[in-house]
Protein backbone atom coordinates (compact mmCIF):
# COMPACT_ATOMS: atom_id res chain seq x y z
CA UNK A 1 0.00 0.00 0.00
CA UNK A 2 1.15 3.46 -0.92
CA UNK A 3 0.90 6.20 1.95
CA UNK A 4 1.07 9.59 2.04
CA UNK A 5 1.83 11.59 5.37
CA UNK A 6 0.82 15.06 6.04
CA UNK A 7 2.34 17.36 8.88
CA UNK A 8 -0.99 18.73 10.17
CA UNK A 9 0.91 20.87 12.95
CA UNK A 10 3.81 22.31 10.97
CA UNK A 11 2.73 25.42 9.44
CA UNK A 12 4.71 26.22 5.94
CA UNK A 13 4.64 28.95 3.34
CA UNK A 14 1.58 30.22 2.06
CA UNK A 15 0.83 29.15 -1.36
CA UNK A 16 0.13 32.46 -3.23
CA UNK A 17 -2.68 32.33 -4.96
CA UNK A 18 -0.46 33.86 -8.00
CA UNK A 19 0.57 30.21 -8.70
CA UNK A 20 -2.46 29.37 -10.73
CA UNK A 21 -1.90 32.08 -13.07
CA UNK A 22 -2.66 31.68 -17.25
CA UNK A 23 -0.68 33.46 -20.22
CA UNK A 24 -3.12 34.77 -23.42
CA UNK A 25 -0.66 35.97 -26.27
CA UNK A 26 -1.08 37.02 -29.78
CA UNK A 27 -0.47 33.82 -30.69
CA UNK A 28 -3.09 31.67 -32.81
CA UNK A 29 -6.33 32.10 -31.76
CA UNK A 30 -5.61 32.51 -28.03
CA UNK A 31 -6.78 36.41 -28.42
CA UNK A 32 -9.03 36.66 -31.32
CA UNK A 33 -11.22 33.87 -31.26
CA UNK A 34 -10.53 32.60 -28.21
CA UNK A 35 -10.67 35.43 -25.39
CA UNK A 36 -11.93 37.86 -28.07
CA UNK A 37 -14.57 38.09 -30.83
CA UNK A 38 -15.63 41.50 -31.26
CA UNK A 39 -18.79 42.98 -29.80
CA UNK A 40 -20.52 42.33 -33.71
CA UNK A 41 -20.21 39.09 -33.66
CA UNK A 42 -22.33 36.15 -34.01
CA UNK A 43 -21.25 34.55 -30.93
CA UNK A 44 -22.63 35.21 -27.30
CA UNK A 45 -19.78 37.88 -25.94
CA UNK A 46 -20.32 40.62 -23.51
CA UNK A 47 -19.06 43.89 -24.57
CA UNK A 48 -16.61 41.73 -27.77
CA UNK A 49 -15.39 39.39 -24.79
CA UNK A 50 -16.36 35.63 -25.47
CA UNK A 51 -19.21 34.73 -22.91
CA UNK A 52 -18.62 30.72 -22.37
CA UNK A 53 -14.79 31.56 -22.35
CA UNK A 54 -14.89 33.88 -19.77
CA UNK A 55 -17.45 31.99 -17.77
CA UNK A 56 -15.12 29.23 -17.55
CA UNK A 57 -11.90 31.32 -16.28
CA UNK A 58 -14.34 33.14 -13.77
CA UNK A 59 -15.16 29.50 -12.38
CA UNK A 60 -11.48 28.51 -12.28
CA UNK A 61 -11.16 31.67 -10.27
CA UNK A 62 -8.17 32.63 -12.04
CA UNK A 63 -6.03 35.07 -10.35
CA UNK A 64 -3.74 36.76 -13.00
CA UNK A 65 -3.44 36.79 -16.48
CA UNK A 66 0.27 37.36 -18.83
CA UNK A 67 -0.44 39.71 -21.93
CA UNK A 68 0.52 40.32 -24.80
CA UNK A 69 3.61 37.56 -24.61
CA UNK A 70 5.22 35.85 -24.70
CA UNK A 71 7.99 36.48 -27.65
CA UNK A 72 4.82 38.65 -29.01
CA UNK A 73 5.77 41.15 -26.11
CA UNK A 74 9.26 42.20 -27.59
CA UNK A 75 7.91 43.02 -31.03
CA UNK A 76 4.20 44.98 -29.77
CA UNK A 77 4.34 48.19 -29.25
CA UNK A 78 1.40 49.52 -26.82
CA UNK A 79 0.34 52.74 -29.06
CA UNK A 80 -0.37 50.89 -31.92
CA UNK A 81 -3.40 49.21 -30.11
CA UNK A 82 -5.08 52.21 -28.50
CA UNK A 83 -7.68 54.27 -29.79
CA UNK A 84 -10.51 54.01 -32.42
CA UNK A 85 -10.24 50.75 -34.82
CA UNK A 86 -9.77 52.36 -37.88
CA UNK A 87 -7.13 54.41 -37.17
CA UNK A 88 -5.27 51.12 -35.37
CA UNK A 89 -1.78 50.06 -37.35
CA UNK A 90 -2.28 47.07 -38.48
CA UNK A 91 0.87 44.57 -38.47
CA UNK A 92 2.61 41.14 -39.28
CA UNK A 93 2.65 38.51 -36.48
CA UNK A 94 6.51 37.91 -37.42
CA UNK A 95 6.82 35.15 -34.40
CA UNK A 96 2.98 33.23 -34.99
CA UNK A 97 2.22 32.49 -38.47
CA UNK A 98 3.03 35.81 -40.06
CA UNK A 99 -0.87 36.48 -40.23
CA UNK A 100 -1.95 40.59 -40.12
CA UNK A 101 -2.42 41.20 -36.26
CA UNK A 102 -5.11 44.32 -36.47
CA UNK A 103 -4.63 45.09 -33.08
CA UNK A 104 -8.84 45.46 -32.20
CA UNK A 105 -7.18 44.09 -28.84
CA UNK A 106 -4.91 46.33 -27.13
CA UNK A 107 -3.98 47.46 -23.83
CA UNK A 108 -7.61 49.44 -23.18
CA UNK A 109 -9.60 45.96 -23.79
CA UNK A 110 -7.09 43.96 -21.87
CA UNK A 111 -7.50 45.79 -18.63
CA UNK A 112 -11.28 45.15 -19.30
CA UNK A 113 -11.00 41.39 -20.04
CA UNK A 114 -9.08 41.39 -16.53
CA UNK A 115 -12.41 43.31 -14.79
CA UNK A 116 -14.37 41.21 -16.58
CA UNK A 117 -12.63 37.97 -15.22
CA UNK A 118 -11.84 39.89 -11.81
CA UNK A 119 -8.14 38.68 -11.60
CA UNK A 120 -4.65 40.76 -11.71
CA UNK A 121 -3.10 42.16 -14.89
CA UNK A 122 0.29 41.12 -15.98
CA UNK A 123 2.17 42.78 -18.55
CA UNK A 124 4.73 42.12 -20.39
CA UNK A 125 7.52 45.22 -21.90
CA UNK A 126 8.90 45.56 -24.62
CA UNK A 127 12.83 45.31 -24.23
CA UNK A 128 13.54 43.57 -27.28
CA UNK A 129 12.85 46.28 -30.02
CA UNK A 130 11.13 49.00 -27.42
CA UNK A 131 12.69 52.04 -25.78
CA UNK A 132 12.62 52.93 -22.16
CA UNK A 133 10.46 55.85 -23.48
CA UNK A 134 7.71 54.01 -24.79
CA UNK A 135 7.96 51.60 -21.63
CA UNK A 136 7.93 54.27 -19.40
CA UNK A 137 4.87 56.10 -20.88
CA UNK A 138 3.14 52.51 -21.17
CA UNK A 139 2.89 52.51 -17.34
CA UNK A 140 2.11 56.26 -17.31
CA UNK A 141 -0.90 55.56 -19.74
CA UNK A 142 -2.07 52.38 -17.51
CA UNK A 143 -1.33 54.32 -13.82
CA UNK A 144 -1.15 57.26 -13.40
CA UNK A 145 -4.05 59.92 -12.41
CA UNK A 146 -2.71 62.79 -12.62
CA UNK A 147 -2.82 65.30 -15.36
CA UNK A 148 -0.13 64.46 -18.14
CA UNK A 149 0.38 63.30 -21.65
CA UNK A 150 -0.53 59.74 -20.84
CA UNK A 151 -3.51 60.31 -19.40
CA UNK A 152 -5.20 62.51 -20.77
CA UNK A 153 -4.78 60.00 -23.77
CA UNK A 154 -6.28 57.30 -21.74
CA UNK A 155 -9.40 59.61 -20.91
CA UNK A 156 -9.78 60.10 -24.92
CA UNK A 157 -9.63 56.60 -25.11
CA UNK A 158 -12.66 56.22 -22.69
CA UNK A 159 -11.21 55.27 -19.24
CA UNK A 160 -10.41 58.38 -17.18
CA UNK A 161 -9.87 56.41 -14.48
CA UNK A 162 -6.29 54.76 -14.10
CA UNK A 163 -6.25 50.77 -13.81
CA UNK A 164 -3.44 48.89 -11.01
CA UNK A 165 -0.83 47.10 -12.60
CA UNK A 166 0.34 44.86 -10.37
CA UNK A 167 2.51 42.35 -11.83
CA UNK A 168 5.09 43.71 -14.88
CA UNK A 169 8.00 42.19 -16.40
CA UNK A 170 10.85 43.81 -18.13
CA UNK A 171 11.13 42.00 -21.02
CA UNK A 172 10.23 38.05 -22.38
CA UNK A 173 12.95 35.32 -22.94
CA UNK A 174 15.81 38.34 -23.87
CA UNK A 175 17.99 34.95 -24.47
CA UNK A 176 16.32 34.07 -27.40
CA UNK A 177 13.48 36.06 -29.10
CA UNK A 178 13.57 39.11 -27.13
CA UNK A 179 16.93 39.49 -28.48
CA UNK A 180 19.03 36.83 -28.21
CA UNK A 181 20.84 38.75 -25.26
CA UNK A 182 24.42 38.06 -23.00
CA UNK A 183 22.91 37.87 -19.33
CA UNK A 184 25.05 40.25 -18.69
CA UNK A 185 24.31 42.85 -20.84
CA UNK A 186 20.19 42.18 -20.34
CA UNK A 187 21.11 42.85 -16.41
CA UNK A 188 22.22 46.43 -17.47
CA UNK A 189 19.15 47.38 -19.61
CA UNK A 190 16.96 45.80 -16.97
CA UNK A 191 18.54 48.17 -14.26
CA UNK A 192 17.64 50.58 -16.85
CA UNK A 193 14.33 49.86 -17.87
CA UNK A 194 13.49 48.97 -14.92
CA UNK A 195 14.13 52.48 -13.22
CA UNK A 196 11.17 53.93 -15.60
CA UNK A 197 8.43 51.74 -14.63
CA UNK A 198 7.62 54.38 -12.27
CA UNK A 199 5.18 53.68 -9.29
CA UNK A 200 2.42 56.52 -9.41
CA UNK A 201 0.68 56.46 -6.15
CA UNK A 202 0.00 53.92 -3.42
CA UNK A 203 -0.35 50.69 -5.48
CA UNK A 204 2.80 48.89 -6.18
CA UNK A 205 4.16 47.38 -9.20
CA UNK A 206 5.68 43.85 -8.67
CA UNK A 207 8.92 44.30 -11.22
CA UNK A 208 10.04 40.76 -12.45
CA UNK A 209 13.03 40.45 -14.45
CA UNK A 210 13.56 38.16 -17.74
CA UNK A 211 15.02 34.97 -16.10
CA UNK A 212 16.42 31.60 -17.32
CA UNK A 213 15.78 29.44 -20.18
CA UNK A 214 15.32 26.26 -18.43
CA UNK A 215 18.92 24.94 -17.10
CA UNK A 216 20.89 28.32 -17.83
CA UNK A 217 21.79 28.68 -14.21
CA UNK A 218 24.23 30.69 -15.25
CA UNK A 219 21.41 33.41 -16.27
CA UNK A 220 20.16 33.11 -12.86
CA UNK A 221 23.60 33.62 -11.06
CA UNK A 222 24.30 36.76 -13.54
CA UNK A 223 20.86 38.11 -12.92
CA UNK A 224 20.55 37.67 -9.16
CA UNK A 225 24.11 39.15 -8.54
CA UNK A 226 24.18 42.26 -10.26
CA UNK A 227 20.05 42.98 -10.20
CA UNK A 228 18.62 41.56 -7.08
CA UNK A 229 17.76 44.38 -5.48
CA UNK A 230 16.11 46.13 -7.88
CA UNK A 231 13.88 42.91 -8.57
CA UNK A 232 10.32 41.52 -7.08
CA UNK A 233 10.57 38.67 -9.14
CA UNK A 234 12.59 36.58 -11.83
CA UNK A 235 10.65 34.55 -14.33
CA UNK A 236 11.87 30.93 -15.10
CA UNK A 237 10.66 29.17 -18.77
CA UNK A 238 10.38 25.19 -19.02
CA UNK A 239 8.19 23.15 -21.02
CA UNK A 240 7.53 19.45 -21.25
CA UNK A 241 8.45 18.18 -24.26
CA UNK A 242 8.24 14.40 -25.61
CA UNK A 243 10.58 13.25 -26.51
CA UNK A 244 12.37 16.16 -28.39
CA UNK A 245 12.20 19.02 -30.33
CA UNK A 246 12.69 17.61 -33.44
CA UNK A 247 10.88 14.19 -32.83
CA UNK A 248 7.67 15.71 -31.51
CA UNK A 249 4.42 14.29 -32.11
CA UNK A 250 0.42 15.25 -31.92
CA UNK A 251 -0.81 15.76 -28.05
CA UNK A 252 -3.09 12.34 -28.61
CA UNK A 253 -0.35 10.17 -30.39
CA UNK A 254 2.17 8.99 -28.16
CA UNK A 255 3.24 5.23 -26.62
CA UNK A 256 3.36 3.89 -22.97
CA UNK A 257 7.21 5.09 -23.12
CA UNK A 258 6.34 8.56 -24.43
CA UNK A 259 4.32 8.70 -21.56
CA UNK A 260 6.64 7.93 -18.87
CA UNK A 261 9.29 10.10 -21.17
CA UNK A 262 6.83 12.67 -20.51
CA UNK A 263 6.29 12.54 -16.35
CA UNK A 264 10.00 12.77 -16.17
CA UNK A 265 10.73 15.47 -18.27
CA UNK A 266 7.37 17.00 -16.09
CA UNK A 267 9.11 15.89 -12.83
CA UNK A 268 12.26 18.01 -14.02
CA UNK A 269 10.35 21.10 -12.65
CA UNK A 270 11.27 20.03 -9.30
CA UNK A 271 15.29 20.06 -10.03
CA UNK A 272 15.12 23.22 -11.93
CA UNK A 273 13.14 25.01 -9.10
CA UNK A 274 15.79 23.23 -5.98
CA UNK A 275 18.89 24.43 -8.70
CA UNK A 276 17.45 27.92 -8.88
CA UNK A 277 16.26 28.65 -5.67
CA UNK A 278 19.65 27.56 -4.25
CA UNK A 279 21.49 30.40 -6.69
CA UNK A 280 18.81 32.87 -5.59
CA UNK A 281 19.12 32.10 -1.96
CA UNK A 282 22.85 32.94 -2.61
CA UNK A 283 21.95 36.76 -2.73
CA UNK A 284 18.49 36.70 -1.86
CA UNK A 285 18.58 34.48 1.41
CA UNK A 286 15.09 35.76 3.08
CA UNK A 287 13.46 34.84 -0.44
CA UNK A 288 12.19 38.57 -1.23
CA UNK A 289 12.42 37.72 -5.00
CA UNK A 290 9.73 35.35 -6.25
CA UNK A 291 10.41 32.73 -8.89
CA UNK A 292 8.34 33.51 -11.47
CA UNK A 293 7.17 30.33 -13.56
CA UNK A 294 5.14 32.14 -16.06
CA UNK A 295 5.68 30.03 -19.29
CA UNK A 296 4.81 26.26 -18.24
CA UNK A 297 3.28 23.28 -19.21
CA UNK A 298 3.44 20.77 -22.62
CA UNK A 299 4.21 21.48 -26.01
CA UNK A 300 3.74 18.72 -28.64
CA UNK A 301 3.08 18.86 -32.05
CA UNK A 302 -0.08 20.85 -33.66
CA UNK A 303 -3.04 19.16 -34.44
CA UNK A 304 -2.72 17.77 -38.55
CA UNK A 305 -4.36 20.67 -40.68
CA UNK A 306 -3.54 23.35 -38.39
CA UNK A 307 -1.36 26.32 -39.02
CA UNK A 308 2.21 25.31 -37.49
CA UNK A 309 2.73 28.71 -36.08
CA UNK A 310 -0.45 28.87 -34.19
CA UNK A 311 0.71 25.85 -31.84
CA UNK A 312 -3.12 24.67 -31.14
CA UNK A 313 -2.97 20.77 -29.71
CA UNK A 314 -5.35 18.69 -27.93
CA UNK A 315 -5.05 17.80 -24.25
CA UNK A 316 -5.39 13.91 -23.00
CA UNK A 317 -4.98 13.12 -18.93
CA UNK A 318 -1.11 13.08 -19.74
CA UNK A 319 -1.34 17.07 -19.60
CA UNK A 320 -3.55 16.52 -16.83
CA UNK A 321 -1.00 14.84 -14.97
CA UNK A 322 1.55 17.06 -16.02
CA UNK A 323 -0.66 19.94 -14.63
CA UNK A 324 -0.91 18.05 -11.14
CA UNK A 325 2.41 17.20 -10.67
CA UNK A 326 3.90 20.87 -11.99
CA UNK A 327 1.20 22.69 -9.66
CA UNK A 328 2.38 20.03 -6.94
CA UNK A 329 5.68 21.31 -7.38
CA UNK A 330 4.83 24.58 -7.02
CA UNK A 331 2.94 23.89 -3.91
CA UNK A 332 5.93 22.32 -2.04
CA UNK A 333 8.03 25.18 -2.84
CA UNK A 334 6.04 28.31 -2.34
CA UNK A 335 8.35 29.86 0.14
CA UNK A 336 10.24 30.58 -3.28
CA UNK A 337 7.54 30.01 -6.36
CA UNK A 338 4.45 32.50 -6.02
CA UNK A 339 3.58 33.48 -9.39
CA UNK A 340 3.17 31.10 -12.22
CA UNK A 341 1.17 30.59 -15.55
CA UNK A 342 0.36 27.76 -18.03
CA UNK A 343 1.05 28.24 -21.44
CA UNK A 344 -1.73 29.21 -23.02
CA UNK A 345 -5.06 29.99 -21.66
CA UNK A 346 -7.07 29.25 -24.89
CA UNK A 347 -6.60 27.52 -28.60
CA UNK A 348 -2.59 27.24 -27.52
CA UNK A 349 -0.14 24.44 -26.15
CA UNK A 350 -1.66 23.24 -22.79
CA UNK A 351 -5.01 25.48 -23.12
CA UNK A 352 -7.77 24.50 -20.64
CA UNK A 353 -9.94 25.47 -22.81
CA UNK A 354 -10.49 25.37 -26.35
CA UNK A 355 -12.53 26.96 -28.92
CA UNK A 356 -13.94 26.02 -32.35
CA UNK A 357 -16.74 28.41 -33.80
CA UNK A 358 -19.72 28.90 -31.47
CA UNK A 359 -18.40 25.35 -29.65
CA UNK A 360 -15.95 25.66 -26.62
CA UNK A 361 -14.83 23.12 -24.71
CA UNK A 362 -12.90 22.23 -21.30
CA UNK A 363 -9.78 20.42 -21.45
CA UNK A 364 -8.60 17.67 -18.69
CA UNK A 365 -6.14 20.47 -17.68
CA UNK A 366 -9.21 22.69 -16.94
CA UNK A 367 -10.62 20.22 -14.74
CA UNK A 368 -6.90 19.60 -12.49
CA UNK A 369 -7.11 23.80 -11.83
CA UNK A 370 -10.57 23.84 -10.88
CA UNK A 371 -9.46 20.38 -8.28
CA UNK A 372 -6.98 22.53 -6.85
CA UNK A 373 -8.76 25.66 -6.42
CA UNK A 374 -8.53 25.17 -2.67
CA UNK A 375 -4.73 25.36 -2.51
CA UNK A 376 -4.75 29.07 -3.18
CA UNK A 377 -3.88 31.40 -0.61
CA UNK A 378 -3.70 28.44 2.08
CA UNK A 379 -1.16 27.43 4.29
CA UNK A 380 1.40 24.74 3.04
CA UNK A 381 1.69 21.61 4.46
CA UNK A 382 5.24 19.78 3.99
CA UNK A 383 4.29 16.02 3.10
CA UNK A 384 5.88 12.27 2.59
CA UNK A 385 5.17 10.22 0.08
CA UNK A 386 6.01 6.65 0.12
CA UNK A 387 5.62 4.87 -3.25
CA UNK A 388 7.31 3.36 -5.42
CA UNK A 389 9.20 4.38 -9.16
CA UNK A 390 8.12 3.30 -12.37
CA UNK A 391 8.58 3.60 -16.13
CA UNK A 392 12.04 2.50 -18.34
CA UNK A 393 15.20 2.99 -17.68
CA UNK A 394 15.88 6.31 -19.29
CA UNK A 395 12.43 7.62 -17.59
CA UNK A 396 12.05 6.91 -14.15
CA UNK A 397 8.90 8.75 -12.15
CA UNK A 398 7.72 8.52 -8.88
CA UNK A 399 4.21 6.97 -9.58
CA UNK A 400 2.73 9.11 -6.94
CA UNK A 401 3.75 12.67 -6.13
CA UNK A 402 1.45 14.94 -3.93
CA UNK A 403 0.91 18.74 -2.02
CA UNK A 404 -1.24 19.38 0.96
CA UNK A 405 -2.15 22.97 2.26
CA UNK A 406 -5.07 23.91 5.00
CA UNK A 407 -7.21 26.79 5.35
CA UNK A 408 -8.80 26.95 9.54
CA UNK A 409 -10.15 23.82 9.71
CA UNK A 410 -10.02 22.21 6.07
CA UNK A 411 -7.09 20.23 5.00
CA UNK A 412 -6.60 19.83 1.25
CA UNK A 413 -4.45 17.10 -0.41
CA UNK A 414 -4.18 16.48 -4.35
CA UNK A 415 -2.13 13.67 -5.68
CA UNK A 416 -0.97 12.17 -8.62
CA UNK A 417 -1.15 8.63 -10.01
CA UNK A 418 1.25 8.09 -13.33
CA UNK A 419 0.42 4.20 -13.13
CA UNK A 420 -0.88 3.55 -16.47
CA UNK A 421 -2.70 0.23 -15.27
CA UNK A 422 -3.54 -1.19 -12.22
CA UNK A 423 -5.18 0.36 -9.14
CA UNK A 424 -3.11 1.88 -6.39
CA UNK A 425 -4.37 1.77 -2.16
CA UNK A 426 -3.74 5.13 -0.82
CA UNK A 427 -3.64 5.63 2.96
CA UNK A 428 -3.22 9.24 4.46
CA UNK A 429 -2.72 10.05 7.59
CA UNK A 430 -2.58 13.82 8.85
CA UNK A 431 0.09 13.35 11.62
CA UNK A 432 -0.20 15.73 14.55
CA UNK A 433 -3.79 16.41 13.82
CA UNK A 434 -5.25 18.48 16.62
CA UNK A 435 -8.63 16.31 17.53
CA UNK A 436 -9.98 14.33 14.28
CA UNK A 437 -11.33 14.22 10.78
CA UNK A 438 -15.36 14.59 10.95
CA UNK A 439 -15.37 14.38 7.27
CA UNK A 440 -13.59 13.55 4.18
CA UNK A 441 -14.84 13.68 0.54
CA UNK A 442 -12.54 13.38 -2.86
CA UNK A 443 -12.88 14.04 -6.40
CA UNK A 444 -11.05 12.26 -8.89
CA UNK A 445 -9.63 13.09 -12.84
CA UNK A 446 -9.17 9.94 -14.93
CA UNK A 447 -9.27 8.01 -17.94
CA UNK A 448 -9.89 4.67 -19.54
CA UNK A 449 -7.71 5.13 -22.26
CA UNK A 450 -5.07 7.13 -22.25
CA UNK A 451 -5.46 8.84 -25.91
CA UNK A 452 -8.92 9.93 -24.65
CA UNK A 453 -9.62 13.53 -24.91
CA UNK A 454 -12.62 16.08 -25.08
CA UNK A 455 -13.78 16.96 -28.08
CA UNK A 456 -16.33 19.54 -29.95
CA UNK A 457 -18.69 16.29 -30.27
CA UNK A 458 -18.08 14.47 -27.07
CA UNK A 459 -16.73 17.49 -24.38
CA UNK A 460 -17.46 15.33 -21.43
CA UNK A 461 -15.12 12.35 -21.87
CA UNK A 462 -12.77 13.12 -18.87
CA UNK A 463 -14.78 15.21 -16.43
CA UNK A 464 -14.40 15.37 -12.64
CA UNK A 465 -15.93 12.87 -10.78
CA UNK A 466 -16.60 11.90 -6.71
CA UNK A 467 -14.59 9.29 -5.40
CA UNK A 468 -14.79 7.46 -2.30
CA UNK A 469 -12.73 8.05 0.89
CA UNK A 470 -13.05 5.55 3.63
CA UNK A 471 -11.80 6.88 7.64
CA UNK A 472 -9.69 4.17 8.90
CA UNK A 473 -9.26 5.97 11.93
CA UNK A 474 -9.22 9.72 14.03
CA UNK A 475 -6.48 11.18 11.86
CA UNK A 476 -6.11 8.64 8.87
CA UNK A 477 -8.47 7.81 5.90
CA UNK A 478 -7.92 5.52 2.96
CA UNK A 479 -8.42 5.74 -0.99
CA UNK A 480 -8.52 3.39 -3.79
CA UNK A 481 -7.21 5.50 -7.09
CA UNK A 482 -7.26 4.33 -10.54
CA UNK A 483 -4.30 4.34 -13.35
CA UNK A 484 -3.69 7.69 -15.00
CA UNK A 485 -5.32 10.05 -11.93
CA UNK A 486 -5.37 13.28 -10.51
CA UNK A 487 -7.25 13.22 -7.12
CA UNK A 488 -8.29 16.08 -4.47
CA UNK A 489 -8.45 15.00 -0.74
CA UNK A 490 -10.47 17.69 1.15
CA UNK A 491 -10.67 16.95 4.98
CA UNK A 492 -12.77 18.37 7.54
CA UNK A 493 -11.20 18.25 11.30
């Protein structure tokens, strides 16, 4: 039997809310199409914004959302999508496609999707081909409330009133497409930049720097050393990809070893955030700078008869377990991670949602957020697993990986089962429990076939589902989980 122990009386970290954070670029049809369709248009949408789309982030809760990109970010440039329509300079997506971006989304409808979907802003600069200038009046436009330039430009635009910007970064991936930069030499133009994005008022501005690709812990060292203190955040990159860039394949078509190829290259998160967080902790020992994870999650090849450049796959519960065990991750180290965000909300990569027409449907990935809703803005629990490894040589995986976090008197646990057959016993004991669990109920992600996914004609093939929990005593209970699962534990005491 498998077990899973949970320090009940040892308060951790608190798991910021931040982690559970989605990206929407100009990328596909994450924007227009997805998030966007014009107020004209057939298709249900309040004030242009897609109605079933944003119904389904509101009931994720989402707390932030990245704009405009992504390597978008380093090639938009914020005037040209202000103001009337017609008068909007229309442009080549260079990076996605090279379709004509008309930029009928801009910063003005942005800040409104974020109302609409009541969650936090996060912006993206341009450092790539922008100018401190235009970054500096960019914030001025969003923030400030006073009388200048900026804003009186925002009040012709229709929204006297200044927005918060709470999250901003200085730049996206300046080691590759934001400019294929020496760490060094980004660290001086983000001191730079960075001293522009002026603070008007009371409401502070959360500064993140452009941080690693992946392993580059050199970028991290640079970074941390000669920026630190001028930082709130740095932002790490990593995606899970099976088996390589070159030999990728569509999100459904895959083998039993791509699969366990693909939980190991998921369980890498957990080295690259321990390799990190020990150069941060270097020069940042009380863990004032956040790691930013705000590209994450699987990238496979698109869908046959898609455009290659609009990177739209399907989702099976492989990304679902790659969302559980990434967001488990996350929970275990949120002294150091507490912003993050999958890559991409809608129509792109790891999307938990998706969008064809007047159809929309919600992914498996969808479904592992809205499991571990609970987490957010609780109190982390450090846990033990004791299971066993699995998969080939080249790809071993813990079969069962696992967070826990309590809010007053509710204890929340969500696990992971990579076993692709077979049944696993769970018990789980909260050790140190003060009194005892009065009750315990479960929900449970899974699949009977592991190429299963939701489509436009059947959208409720993996859906979340009730699963039994049996008490086997005053602080210990007891689950039977399926192959290929994500399950949430919610306890009562």
């Amino acid at each position: 039997m498998d077990s899973i122990i949970v320090n009940a009386d040892l308060d951790g970290s608190k798991i910021s809310r931040d982690i559970y954070g989605h990206f929407s670029e100009h990328l596909g049809r994450c924007i227009y199409g997805g998030f966007w369709v014009g107020k004209d248009s057939d298709i249900p949408n309040i004030n242009g914004y897609r109605k079933d789309v944003v119904e389904a982030f509101k009931e994720l809760e989402i707390p932030n959302l990245r704009w405009p990109g992504g390597c978008f970010a380093d090639e938009y440039h914020w005037r040209d999508g202000v103001g009337p329509y017609e008068t909007r300079k229309r442009m080549i997506n260079t990076h996605w496609g090279g379709v004509v971006e008309d930029n009928s989304f801009g910063t003005n409808e942005f800040f409104g999707l974020c109302e609409l979907l009541g969650c936090k802003p996060y912006v993206n600069g341009n450092v790539g081909s922008g100018s401190v200038q235009e970054m500096s009046e960019w914030v001025e436009y969003i923030t400030f409330g006073g009388e200048s330039p900026m804003s009186k430009m925002r009040e012709a635009n229709g929204h006297k009133k200044p927005w918060k910007l709470p999250l901003f970064c200085v730049g996206n991936e300046n080691w590759g497409c934001g400019g294929n930069m020496k760490p060094e030499y980004y660290a001086d133009l983000y001191r730079r930049y960075q001293t522009y994005v002026r603070q008007y008022g009371k409401d502070k501005i959360f500064k993140i720097a452009c941080g690693p690709n992946a392993a580059d812990f050199n970028w991290t060292e640079v970074l941390m050393r000669e920026a630190a203190p001028l930082m709130d955040g740095l932002s790490l990159h990593y995606y899970t990809v099976e088996p390589d860039w070159n030999g990728r394949k569509p999100a459904c078509d895959f083998t039993e070893k791509d699969w366990y190829l693909t939980m190991s290259k998921a369980g890498f998160m957990e080295t690259l955030v321990r390799r990190h967080d020990e150069i941060m902790t270097k020069y940042d020992p009380d863990k004032r700078v956040a790691l930013v994870v705000d590209e994450w999650g699987t990238w496979f090849a698109v869908e046959k008869g898609t455009n290659p450049g609009f990177l739209y796959q399907q989702s099976t519960i492989r990304d679902a377990l790659v969302a559980g065990i990434t967001l488990n991750i996350f929970n275990n180290h949120s002294d150091r991670v507490r912003v993050a965000n999958i890559a991409q909300a809608v129509n792109v990569l790891q999307s938990p949602v998706l969008t064809e027409g007047p159809k929309m449907v919600k992914t498996p990935t969808w479904y592992v957020f809205h499991m571990y809703k609970p987490h957010m803005d609780a109190t982390m629990l450090t846990s033990r697993v004791a299971s066993n490894q699995i998969g080939p040589k080249d790809a071993r995986v813990d079969s069962v990986t696992a967070s826990a976090s309590h809010k007053k008197n509710v204890y929340t646990v969500t696990l992971t089962n990579a076993e692709l057959t077979g049944k696993k016993e769970i018990n789980i004991t909260l050790a140190g429990l003060k009194g005892k669990i009065k009750d315990a109920k479960a929900t449970i992600l899974t699949s009977k076939d592991m190429h299963l996914c939701n489509t436009f004609a059947k959208p409720n093939e993996l859906k979340e589902k009730a699963l039994e929990v049996k008490l086997s005593g005053a602080n210990e209970m007891f689950i039977t989980v399926p192959a290929m699962s994500v399950v949430t534990v919610s306890v009562t005491a």
